[in-house]
Protein backbone atom coordinates (compact mmCIF):
# COMPACT_ATOMS: atom_id res chain seq x y z
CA UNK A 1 -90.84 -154.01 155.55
CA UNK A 2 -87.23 -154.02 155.52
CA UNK A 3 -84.88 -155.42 152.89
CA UNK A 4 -85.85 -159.07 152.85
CA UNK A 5 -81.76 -160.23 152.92
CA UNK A 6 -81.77 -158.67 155.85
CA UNK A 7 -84.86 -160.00 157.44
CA UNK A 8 -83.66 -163.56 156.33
CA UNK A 9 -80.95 -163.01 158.91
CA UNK A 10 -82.83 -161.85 161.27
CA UNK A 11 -85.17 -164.32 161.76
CA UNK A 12 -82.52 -167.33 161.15
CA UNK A 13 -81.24 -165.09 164.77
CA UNK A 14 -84.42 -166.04 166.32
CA UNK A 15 -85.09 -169.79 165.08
CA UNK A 16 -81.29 -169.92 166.36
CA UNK A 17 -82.63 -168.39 169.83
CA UNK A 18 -85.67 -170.90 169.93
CA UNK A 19 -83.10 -173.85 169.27
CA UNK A 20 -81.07 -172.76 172.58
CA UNK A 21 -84.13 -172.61 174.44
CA UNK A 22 -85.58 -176.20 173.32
CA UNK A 23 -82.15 -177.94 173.55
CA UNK A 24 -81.03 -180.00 176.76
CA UNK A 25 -84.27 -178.83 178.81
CA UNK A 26 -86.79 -181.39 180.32
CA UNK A 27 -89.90 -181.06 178.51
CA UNK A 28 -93.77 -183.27 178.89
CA UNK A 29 -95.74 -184.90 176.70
CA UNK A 30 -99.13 -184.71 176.00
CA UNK A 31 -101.88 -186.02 173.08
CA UNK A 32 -103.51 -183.98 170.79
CA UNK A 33 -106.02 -186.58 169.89
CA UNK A 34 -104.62 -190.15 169.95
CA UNK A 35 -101.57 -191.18 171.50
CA UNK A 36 -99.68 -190.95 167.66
CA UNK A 37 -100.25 -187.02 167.45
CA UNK A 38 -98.31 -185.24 170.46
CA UNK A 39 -97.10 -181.88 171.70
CA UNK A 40 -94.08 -181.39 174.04
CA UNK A 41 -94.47 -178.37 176.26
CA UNK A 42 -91.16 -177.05 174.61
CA UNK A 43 -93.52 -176.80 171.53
CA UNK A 44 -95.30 -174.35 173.08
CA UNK A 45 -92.45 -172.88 174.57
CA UNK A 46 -90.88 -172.14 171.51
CA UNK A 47 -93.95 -171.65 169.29
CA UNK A 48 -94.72 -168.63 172.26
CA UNK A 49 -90.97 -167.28 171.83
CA UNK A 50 -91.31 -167.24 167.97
CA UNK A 51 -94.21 -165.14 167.85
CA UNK A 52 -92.84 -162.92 170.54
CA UNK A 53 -89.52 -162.18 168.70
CA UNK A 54 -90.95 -162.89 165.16
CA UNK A 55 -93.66 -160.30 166.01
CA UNK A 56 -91.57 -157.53 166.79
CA UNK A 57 -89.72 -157.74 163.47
CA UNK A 58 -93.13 -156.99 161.42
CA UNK A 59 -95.47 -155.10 163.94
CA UNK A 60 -98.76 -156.56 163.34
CA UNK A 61 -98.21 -159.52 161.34
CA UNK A 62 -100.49 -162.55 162.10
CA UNK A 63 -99.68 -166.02 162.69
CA UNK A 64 -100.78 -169.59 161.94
CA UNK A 65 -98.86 -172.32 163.88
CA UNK A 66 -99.43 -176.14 164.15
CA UNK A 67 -99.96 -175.73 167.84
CA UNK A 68 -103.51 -173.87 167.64
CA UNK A 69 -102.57 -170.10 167.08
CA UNK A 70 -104.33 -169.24 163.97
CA UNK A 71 -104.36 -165.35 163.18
CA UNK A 72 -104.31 -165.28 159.03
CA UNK A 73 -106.82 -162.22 158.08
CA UNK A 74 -103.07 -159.89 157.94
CA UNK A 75 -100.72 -159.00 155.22
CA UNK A 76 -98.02 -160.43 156.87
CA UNK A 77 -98.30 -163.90 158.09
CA UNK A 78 -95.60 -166.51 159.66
CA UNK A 79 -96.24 -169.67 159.17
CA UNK A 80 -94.70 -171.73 162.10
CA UNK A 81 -94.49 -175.60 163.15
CA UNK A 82 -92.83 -175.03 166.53
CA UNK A 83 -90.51 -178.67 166.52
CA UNK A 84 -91.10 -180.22 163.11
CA UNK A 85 -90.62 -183.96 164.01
CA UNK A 86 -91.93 -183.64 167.52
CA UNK A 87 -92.24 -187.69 167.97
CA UNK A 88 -88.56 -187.88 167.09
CA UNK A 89 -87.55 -185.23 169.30
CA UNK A 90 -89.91 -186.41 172.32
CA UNK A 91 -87.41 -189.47 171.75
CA UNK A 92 -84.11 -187.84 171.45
CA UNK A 93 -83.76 -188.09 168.08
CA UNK A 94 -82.19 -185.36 166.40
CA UNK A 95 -83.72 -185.06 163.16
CA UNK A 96 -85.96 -182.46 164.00
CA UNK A 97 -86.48 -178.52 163.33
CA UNK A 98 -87.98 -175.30 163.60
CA UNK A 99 -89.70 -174.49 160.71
CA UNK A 100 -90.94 -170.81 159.81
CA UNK A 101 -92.10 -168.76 156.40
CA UNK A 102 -93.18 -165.77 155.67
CA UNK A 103 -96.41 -164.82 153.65
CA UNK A 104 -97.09 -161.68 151.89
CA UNK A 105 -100.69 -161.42 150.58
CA UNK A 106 -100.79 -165.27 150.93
CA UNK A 107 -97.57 -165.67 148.91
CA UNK A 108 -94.63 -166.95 150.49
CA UNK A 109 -91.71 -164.58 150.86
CA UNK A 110 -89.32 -165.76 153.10
C-alpha cells in the first residue's frame, strides 16, 4: 500500500467525487424495514461509486457498507455508510455525510 498521507488524499478526492454526484439530483425513497429506516437511491448510487473508485486504490480490498455489501474476510477493508444522515438528507437537510475508513487486519487505518 502506498504512503498512507497520500492515500488520505486520495480518497478525500473520491468522497469529494461521490458528494458531486449526490448533490442537486432527484433521488427515491424506499424502507428498509419500517417506514423510520430508509435508503435513497443516491445511497446506492454513491455507495456503488465508492467501491468502484475506492477499489481501484487497493486492488482487492473488501468492503462492508450499511447498504448490504458485506465483503470483510480481506486485509484491506473500507468501511462505508453511503449518506450518513439519510432521513435528513431525504428532507433537504444538510447535515449529512459520506463516511468511509479504512481497516488493516481489522484495525482502523485511515
Amino acid at each position: 500500500m502506498e504512503n498512507i498521507s497520500i492515500l488520505e488524499g486520495e480518497v478525500i478526492a473520491v468522497v469529494r467525487r461521490a458528494v458531486d454526484l449526490v448533490r442537486d439530483t432527484g433521488f427515491s425513497v424506499s424502507e428498509k424495514g419500517d417506514v423510520t429506516d430508509i435508503v435513497t437511491s443516491n445511497d446506492i448510487l454513491s455507495q456503488n461509486f465508492l467501491i468502484e473508485e475506492l477499489g481501484k486504490l487497493i486492488p482487492g480490498s473488501g468492503f462492508h457498507s450499511e447498504e448490504g455489501v458485506c465483503d470483510k474476510n480481506k486485509e484491506y477493508v473500507w468501511i462505508i455508510d453511503p449518506i450518513d444522515g439519510t432521513a435528513n438528507y431525504s428532507r433537504g437537510i444538510a447535515d449529512c455525510a459520506i463516511s468511509v475508513a479504512l481497516c488493516r487486519g481489522g484495525k482502523v487505518v485511515l
